[in-house]
Protein backbone atom coordinates (compact mmCIF):
# COMPACT_ATOMS: atom_id res chain seq x y z
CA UNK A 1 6.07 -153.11 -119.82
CA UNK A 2 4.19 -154.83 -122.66
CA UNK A 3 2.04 -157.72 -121.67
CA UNK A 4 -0.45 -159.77 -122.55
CA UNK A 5 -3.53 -162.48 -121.40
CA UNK A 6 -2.45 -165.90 -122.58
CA UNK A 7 -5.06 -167.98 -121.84
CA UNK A 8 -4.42 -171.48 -122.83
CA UNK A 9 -6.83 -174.68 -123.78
CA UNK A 10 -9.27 -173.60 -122.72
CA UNK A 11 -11.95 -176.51 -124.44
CA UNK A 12 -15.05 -178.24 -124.39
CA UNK A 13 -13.20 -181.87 -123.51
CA UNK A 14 -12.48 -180.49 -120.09
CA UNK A 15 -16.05 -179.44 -119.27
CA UNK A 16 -18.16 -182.74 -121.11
CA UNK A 17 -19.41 -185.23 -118.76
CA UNK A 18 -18.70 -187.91 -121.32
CA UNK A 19 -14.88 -187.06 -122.05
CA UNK A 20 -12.44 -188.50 -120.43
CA UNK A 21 -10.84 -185.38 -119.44
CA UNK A 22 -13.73 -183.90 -117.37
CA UNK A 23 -12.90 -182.32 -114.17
CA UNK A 24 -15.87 -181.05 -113.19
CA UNK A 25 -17.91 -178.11 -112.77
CA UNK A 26 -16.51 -174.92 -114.33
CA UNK A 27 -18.66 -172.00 -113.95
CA UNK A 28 -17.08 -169.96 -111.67
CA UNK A 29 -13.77 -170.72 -113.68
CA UNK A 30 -15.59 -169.63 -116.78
CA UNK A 31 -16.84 -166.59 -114.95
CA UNK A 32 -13.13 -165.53 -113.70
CA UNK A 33 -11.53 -166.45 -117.37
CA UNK A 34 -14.52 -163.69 -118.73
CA UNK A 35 -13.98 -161.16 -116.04
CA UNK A 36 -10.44 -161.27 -116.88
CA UNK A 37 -11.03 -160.90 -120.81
CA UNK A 38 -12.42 -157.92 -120.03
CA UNK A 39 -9.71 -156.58 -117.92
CA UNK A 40 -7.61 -157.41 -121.11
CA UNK A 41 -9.68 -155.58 -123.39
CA UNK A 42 -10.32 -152.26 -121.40
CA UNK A 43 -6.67 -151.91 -120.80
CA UNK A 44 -6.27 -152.81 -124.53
CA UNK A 45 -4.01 -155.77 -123.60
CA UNK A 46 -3.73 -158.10 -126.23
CA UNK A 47 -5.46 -161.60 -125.43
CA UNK A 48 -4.12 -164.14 -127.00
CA UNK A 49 -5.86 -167.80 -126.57
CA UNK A 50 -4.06 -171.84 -127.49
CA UNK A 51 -5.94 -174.98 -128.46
CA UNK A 52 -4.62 -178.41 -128.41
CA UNK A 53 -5.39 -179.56 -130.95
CA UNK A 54 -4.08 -182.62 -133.31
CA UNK A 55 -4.25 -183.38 -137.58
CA UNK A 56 -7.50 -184.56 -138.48
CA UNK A 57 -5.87 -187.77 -138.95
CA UNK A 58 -3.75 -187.96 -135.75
CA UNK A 59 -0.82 -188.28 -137.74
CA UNK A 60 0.79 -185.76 -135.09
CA UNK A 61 -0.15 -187.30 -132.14
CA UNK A 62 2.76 -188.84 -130.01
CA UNK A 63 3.07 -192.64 -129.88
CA UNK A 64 2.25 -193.08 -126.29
CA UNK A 65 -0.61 -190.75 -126.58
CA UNK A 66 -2.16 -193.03 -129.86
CA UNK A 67 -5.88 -193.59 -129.14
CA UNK A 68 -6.54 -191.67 -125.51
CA UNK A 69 -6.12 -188.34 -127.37
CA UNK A 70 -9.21 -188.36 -129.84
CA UNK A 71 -11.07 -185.39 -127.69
CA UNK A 72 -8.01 -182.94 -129.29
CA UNK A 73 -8.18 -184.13 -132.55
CA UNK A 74 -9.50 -181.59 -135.33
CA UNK A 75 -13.13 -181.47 -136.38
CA UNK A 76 -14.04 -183.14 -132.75
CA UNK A 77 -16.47 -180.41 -131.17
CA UNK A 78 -14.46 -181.38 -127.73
CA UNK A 79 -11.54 -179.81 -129.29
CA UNK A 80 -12.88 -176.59 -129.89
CA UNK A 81 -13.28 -173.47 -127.26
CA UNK A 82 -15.89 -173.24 -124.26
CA UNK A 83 -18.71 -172.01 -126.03
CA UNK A 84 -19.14 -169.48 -122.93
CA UNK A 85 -16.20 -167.19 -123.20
CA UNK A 86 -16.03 -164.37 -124.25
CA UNK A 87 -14.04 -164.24 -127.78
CA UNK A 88 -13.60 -161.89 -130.11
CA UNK A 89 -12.87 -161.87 -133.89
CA UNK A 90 -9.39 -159.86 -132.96
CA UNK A 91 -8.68 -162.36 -130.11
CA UNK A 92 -5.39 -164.22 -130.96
CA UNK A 93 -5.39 -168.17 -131.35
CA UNK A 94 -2.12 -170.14 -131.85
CA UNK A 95 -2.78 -174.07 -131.87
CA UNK A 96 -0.73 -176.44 -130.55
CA UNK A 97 -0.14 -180.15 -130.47
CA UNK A 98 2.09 -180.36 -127.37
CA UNK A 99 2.11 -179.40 -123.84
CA UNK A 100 3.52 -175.72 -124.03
CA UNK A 101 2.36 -172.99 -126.57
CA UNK A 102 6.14 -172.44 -127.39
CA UNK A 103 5.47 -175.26 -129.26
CA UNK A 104 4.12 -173.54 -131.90
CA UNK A 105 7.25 -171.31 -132.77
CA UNK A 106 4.86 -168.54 -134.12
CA UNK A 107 4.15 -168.29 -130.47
CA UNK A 108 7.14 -166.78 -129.20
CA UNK A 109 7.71 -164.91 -132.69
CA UNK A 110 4.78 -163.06 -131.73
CA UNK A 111 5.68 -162.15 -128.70
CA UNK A 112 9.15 -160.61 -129.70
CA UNK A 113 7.34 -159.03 -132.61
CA UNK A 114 4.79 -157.54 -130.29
CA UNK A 115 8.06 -156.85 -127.61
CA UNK A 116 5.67 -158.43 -125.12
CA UNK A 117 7.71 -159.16 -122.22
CA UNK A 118 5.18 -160.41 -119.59
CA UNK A 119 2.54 -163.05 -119.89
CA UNK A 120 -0.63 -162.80 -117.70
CA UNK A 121 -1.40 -166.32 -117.73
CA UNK A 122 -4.86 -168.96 -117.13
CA UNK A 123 -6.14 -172.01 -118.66
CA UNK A 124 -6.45 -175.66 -118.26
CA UNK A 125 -4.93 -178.06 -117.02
CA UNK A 126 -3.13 -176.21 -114.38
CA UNK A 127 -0.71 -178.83 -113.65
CA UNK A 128 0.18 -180.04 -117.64
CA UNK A 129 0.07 -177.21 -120.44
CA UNK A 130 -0.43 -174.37 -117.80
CA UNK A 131 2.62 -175.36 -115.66
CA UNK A 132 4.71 -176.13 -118.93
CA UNK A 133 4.37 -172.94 -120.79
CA UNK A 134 5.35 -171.11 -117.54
CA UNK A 135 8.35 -172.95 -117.31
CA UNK A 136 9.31 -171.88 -120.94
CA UNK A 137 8.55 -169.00 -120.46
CA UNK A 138 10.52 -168.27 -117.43
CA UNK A 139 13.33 -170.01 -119.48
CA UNK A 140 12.83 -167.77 -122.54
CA UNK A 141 13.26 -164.66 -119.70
CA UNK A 142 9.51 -163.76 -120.05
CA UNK A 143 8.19 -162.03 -116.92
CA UNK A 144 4.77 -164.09 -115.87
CA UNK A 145 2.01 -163.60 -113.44
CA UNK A 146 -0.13 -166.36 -113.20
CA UNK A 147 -3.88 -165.77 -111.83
CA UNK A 148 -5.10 -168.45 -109.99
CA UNK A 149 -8.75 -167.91 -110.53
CA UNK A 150 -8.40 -168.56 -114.26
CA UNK A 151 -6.42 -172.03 -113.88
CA UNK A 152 -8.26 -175.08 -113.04
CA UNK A 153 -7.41 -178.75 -112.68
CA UNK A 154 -8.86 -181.62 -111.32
CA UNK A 155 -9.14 -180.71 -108.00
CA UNK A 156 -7.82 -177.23 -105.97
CA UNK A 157 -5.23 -179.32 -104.05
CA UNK A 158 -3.49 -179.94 -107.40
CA UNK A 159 -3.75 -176.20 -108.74
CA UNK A 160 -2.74 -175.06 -105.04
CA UNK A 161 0.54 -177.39 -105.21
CA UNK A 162 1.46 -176.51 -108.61
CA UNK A 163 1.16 -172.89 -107.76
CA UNK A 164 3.42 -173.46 -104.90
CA UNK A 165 6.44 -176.08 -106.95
CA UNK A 166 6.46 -173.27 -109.43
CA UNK A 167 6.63 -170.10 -107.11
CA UNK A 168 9.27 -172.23 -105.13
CA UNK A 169 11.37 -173.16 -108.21
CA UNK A 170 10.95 -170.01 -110.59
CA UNK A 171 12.63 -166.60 -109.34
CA UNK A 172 11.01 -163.59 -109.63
CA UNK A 173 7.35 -165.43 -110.86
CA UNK A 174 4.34 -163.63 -109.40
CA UNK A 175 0.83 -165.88 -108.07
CA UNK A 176 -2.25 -163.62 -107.79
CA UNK A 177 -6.10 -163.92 -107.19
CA UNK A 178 -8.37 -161.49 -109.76
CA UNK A 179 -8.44 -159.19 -107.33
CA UNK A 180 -4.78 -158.07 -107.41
CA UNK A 181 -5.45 -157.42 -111.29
């Protein structure tokens, strides 16, 4: 079966003691998200990466979300990737200015171009962008494992309930540590 790492937003705002998104210390997530990548690349496993990102001048920003989004806006260094993982020049990037990479339709375009049929999946926020591509993806009949070491939120309680609501609601979805990869 063809898969591949989606690892998604994973960014600067979520690691920056001055953003309003910071949730703390994320080392060891950092480490995991790495030690994956490699997995990816010496089973030569296409890794494919999302950014939330917004129009330089916010023009696609919901309504509701007008002025607490500025951290995802283009150009703001916050928006860009953790400067500690480890990308490469062939590493895929779709960006995307909603909760689930299906929102950019070249997402799932290159998936069915690729005949991927599983995602491998990690990223921030567990709960939010994590939990909604999953749930398109399970609705788009995508096979998806979800490693728990590369998700993170703002606290393990939240990642450990998420993990359970979707393993309870989605058929057939596996939950793994690293070491099952």
């Amino acid at each position: 079966m063809n898969s591949c790492l989606l690892l998604i937003d994973i960014q600067e705002a979520w690691r920056d003691k001055n953003s309003p998104f910071y949730i703390g210390d994320l080392n060891d997530f950092v480490s995991a998200v790495n030690k994956m990548i490699a997995w990816a690349r010496e089973k030569k496993t296409p890794i494919v990466f999302s950014l939330h990102k917004f129009k330089p001048d916010g023009s696609d920003i919901l309504p509701q979300e007008k002025g607490n989004m500025d951290d995802f806006i283009e150009g703001n260094p916050r928006a860009e990737f953790i400067r500690d993982i480890d990308r490469k020049a062939g590493d895929i990037v779709f960006v995307k200015n909603r909760f689930s990479v299906f929102s950019n339709k070249d997402f799932d375009n290159f998936l069915k171009k690729n005949k991927i049929e599983e995602l491998i999946v990690g990223g921030l926020i567990t709960n939010c962008c994590v939990r909604a591509t999953i749930i398109d993806a399970y609705n788009l009949g995508y096979k998806t494992t979800i490693v728990k070491e590369i998700c993170a939120s703002d606290s393990k309680e939240t990642d450990e309930f998420t993990f359970k609501d979707l393993k309870s609601l989605l058929f057939g979805i596996k939950i793994v540590g690293l070491k099952d990869i």
